[in-house]
N, C-alpha and C. Protein backbone atom coordinates (compact mmCIF):
# COMPACT_ATOMS: atom_id res chain seq x y z
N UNK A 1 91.72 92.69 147.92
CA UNK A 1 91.19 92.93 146.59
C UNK A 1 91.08 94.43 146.31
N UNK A 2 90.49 95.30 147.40
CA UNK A 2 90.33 96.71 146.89
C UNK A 2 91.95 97.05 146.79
N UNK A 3 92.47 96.80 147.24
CA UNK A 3 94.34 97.36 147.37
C UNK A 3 94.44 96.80 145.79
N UNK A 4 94.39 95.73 145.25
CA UNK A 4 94.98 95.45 144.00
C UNK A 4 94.25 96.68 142.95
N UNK A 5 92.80 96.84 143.36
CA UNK A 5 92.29 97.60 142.67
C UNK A 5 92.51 99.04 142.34
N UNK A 6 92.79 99.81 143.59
CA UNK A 6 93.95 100.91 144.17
C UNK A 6 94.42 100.96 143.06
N UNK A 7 95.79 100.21 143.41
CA UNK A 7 96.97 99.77 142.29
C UNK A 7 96.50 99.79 140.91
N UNK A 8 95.87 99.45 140.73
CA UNK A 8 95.53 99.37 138.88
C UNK A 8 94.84 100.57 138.48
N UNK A 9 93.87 101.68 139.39
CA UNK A 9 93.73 102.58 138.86
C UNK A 9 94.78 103.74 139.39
N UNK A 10 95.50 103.38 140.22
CA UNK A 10 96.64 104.47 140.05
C UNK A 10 97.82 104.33 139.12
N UNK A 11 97.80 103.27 138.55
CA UNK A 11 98.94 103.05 137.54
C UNK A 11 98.17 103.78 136.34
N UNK A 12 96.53 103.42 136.04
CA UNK A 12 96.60 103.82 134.56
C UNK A 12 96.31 105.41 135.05
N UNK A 13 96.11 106.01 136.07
CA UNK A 13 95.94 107.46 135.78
C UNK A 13 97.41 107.63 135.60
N UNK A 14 98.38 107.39 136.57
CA UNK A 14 100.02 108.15 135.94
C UNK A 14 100.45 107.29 134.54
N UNK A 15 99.74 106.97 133.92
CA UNK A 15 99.82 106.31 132.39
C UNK A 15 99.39 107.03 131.29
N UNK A 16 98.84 108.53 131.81
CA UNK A 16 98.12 109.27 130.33
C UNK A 16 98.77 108.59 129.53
N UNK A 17 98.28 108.39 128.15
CA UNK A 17 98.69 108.25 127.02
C UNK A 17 99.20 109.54 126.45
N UNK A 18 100.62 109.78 126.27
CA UNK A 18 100.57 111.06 125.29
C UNK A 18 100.60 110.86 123.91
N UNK A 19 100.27 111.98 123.13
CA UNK A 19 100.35 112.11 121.51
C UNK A 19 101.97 111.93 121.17
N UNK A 20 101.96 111.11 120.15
CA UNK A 20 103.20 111.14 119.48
C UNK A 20 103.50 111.23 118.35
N UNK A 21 104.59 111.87 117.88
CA UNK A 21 105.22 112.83 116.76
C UNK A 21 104.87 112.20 115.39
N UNK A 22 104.30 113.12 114.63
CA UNK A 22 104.45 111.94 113.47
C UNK A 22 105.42 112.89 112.67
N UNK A 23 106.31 113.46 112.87
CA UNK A 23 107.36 114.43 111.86
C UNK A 23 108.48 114.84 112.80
N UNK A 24 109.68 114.97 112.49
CA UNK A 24 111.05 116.02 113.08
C UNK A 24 111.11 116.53 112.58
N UNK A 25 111.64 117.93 112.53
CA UNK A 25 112.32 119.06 111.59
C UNK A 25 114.26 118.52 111.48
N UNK A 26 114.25 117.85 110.39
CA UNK A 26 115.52 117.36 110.73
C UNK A 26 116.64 118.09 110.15
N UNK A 27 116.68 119.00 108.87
CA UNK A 27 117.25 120.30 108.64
C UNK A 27 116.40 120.87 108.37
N UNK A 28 117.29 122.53 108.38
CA UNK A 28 116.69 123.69 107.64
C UNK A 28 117.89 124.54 107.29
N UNK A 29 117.82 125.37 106.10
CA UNK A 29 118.90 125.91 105.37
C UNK A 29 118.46 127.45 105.64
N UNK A 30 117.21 127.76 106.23
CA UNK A 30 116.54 128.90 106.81
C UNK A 30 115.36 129.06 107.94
N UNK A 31 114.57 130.06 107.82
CA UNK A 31 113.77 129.78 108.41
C UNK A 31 112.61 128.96 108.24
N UNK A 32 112.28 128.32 109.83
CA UNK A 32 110.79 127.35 109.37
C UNK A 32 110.21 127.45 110.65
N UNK A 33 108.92 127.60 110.21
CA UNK A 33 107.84 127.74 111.20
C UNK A 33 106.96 126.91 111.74
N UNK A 34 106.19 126.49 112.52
CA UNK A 34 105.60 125.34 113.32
C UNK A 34 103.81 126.34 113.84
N UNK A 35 102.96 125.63 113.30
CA UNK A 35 101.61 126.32 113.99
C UNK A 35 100.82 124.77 114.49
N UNK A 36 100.96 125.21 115.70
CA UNK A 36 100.27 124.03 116.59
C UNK A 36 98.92 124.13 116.66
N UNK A 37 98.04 122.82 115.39
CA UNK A 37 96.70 123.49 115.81
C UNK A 37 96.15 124.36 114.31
N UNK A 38 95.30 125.21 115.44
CA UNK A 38 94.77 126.19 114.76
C UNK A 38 95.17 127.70 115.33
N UNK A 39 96.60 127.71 116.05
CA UNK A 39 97.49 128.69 116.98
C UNK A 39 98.27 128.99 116.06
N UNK A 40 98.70 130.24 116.42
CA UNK A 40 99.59 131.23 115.75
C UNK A 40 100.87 130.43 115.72
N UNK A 41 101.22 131.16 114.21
CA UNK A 41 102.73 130.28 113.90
C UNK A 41 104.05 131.01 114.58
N UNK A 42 104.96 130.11 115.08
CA UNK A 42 105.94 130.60 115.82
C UNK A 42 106.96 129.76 115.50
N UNK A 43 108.59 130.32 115.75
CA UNK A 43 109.74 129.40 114.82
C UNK A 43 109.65 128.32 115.60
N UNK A 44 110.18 127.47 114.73
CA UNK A 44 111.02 126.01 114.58
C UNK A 44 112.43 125.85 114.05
N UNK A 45 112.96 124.85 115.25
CA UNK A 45 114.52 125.15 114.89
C UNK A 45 114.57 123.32 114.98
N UNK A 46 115.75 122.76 114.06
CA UNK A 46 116.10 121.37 114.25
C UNK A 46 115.92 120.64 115.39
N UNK A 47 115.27 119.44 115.49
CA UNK A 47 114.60 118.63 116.22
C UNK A 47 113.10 119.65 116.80
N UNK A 48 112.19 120.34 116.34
CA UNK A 48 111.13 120.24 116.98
C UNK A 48 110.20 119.43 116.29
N UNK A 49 109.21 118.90 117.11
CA UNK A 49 108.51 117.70 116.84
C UNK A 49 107.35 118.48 116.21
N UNK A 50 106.73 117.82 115.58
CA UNK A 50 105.45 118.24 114.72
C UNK A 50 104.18 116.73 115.21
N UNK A 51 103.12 117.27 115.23
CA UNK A 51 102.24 116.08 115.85
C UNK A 51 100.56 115.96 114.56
N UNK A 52 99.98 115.37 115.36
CA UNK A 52 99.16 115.68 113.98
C UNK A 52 98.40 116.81 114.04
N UNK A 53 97.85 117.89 113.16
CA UNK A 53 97.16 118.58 113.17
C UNK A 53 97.94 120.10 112.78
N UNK A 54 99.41 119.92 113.26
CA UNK A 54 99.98 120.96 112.94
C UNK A 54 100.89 120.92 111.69
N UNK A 55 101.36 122.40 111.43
CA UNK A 55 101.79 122.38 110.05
C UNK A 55 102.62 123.12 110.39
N UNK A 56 103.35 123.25 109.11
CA UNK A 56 105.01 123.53 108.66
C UNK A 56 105.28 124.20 107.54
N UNK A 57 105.94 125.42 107.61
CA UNK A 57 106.14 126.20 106.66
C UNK A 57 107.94 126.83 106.35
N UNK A 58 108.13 126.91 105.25
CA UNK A 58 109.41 127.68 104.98
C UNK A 58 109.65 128.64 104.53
N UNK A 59 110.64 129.70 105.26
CA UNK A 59 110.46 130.49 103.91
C UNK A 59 111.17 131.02 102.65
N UNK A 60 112.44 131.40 102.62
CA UNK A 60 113.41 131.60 101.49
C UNK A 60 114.00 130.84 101.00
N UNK A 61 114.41 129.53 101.99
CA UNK A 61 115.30 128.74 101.94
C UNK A 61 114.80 127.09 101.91
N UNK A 62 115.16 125.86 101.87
CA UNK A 62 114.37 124.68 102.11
C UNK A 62 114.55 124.01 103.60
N UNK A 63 113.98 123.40 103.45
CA UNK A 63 114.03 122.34 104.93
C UNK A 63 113.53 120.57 104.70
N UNK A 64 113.90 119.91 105.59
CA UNK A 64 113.19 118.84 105.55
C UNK A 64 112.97 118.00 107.01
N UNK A 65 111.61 117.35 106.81
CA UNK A 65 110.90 116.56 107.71
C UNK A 65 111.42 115.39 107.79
N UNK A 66 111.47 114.33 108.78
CA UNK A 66 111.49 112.84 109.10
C UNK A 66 110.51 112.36 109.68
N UNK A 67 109.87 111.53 108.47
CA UNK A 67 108.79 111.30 109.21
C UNK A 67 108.60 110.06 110.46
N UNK A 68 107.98 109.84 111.63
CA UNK A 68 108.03 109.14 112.54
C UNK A 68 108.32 107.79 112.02
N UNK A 69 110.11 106.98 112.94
CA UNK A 69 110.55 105.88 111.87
C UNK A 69 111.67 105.81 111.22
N UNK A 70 111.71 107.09 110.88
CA UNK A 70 112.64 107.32 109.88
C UNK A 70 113.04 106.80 108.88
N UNK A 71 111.41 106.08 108.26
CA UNK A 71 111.74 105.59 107.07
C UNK A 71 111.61 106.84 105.66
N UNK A 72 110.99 107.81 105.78
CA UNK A 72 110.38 109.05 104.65
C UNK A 72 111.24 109.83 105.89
N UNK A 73 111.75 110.69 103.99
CA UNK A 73 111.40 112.38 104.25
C UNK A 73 110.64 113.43 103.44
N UNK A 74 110.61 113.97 104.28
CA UNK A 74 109.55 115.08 103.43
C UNK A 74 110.56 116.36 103.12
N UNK A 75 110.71 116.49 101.52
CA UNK A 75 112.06 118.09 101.55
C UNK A 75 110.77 118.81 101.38
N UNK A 76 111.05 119.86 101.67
CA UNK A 76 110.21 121.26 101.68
C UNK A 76 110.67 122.35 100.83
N UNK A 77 110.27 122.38 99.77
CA UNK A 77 110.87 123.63 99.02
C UNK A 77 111.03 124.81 99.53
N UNK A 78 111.73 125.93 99.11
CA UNK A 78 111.35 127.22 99.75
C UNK A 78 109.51 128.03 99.54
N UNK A 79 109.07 128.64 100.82
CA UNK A 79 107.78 129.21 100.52
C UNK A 79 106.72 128.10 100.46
N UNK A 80 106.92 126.77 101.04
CA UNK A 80 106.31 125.30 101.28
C UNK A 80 105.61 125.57 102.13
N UNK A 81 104.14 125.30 102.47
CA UNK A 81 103.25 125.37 103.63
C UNK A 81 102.80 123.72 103.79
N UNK A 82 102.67 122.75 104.82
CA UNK A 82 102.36 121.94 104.94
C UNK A 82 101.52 121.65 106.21
């Protein structure tokens, strides 16, 4: 019995749950930026994932999001903060 027990809490510790994406950067026609958080914004280039809490910005040019699904997108005008 303790062995089965073993087993079940070593499965759910290598089980973290991780966070998952609710956005892709699926184009951009320029630059776009990614701030994870409440952290300094730093680029984003096609396919980086966006999760919740962070945001997305453009700047001269447009871009657009997919949202987790790929049923929506989100276009981003130029100078778009999200």
């Amino acid at each position: 019995m303790s062995c089965s027990v073993a087993l079940l809490l070593l499965f759910a510790w290598g089980c973290k749950k991780h966070p998952a994406a609710i956005a892709e950067l699926t184009k951009a026609d320029g630059a776009v930026e990614r701030q994870e958080g409440a952290g300094a914004w730093g680029g984003a280039s096609v396919g980086t994932k966006y999760f919740l809490g962070d945001a997305a910005r453009t700047a001269e040019k447009p871009a657009e999001l997919t949202l987790a699904g790929g049923k929506a997108v989100i276009k981003m005008d130029p100078f778009t903060t999200l």
